[in-house]
C-alpha atoms as a PDB file:
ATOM      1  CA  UNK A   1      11.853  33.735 -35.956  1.00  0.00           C
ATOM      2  CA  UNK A   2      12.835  30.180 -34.803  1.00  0.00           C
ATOM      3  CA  UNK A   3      13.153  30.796 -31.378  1.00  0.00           C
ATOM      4  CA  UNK A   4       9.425  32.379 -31.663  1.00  0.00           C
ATOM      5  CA  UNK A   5       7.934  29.486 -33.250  1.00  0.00           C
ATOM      6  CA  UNK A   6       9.633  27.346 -30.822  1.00  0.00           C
ATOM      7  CA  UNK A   7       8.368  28.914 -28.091  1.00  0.00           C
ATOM      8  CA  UNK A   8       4.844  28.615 -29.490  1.00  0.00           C
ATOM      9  CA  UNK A   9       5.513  25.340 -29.651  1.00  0.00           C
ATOM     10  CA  UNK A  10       6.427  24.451 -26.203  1.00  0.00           C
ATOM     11  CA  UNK A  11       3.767  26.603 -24.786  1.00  0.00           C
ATOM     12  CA  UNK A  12       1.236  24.526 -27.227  1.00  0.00           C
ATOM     13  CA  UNK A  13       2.823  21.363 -25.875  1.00  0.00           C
ATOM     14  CA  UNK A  14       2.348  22.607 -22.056  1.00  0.00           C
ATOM     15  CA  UNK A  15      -1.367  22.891 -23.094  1.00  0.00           C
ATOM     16  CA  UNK A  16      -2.019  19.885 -24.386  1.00  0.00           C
ATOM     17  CA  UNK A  17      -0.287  18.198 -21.351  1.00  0.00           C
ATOM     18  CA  UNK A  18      -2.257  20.187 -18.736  1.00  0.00           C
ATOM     19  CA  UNK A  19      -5.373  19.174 -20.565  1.00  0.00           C
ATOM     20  CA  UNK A  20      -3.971  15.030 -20.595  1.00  0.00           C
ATOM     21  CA  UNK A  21      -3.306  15.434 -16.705  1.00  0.00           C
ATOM     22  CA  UNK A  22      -6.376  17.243 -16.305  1.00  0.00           C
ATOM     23  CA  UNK A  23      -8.408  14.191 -17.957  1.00  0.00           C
ATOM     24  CA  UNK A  24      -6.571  12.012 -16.264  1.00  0.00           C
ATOM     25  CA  UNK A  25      -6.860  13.133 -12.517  1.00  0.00           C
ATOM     26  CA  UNK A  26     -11.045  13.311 -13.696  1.00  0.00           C
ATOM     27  CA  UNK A  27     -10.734  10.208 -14.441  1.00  0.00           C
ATOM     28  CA  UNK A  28      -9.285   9.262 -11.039  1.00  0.00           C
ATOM     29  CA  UNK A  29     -11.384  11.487  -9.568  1.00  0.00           C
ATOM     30  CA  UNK A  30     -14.408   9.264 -11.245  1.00  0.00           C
ATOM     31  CA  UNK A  31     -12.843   6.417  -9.850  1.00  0.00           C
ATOM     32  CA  UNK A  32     -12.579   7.037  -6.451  1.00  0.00           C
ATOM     33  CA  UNK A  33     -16.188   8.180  -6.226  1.00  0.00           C
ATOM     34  CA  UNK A  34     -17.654   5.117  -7.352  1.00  0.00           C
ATOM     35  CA  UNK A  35     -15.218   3.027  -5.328  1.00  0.00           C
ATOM     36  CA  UNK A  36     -16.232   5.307  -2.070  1.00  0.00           C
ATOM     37  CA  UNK A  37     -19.966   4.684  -2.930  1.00  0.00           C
ATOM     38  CA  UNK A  38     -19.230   1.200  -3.537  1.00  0.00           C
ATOM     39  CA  UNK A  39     -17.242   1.111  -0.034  1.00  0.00           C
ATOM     40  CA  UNK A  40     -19.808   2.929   2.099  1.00  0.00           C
ATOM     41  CA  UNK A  41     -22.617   0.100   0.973  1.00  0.00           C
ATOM     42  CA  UNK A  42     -20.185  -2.421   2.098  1.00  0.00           C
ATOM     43  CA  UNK A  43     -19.955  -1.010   5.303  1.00  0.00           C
ATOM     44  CA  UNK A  44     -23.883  -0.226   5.906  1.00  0.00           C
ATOM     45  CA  UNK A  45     -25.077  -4.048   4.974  1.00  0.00           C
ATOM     46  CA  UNK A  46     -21.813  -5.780   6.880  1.00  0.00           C
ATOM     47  CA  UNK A  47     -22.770  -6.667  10.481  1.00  0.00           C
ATOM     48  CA  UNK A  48     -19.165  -5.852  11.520  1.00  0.00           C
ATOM     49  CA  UNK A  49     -18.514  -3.583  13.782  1.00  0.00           C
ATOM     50  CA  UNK A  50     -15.683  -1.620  12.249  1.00  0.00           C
ATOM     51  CA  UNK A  51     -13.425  -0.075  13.910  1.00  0.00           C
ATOM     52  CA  UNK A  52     -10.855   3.235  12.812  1.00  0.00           C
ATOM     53  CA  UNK A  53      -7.777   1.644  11.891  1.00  0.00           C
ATOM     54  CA  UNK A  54     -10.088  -1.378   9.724  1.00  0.00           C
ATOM     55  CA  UNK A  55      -8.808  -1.510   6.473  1.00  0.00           C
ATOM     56  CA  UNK A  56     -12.091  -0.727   5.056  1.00  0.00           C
ATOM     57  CA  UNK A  57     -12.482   2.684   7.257  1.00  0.00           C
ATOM     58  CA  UNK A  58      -8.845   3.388   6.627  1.00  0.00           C
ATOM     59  CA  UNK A  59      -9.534   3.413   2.980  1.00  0.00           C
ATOM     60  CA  UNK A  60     -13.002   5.550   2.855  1.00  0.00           C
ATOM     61  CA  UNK A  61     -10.915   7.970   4.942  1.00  0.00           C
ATOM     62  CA  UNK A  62      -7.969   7.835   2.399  1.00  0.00           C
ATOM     63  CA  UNK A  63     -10.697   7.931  -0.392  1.00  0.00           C
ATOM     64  CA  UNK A  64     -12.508  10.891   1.178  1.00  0.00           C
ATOM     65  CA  UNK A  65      -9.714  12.645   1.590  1.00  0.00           C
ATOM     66  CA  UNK A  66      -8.231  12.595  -2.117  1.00  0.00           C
ATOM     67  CA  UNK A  67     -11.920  13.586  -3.117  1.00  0.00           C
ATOM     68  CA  UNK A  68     -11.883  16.686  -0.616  1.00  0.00           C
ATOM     69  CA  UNK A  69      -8.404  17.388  -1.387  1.00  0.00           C
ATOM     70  CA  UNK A  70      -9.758  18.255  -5.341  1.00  0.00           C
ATOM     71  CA  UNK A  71     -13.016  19.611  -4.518  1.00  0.00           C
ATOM     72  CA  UNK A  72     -15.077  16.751  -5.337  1.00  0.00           C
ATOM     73  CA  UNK A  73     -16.701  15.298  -2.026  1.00  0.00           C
END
């Protein structure tokens, strides 16, 4: 009977930390969409010329990347 409920338990327990890692990576997931948008407009109104290995394309490609990598660009 113990080891039962304590089983429940943990399995409860791996719920409710799938479900805080879950809100969490949305939350990331949030984040890097507004910071892409927020990138890209830098890029379009700059007058630079930018070129692959810029700091600013190197991090929409990192930022793209995370986004495609969980389905959400």
């Amino acid at each position: 009977m113990f080891n039962k409920h304590l089983t429940q338990t943990v399995q409860q327990e791996a719920i409710v930390i799938k479900q805080y890692d879950k809100g969490y990576l949305d939350g990331q997931l949030d984040s890097a969409e507004n910071e892409l948008e927020i990138l890209l407009r830098i890029k379009e109104d700059s007058n630079e010329i930018w070129h692959k290995n810029s700091i600013l394309i190197t991090r929409i490609r990192d930022t793209e990347d995370f986004l495609k990598k969980h389905g959400r660009y």
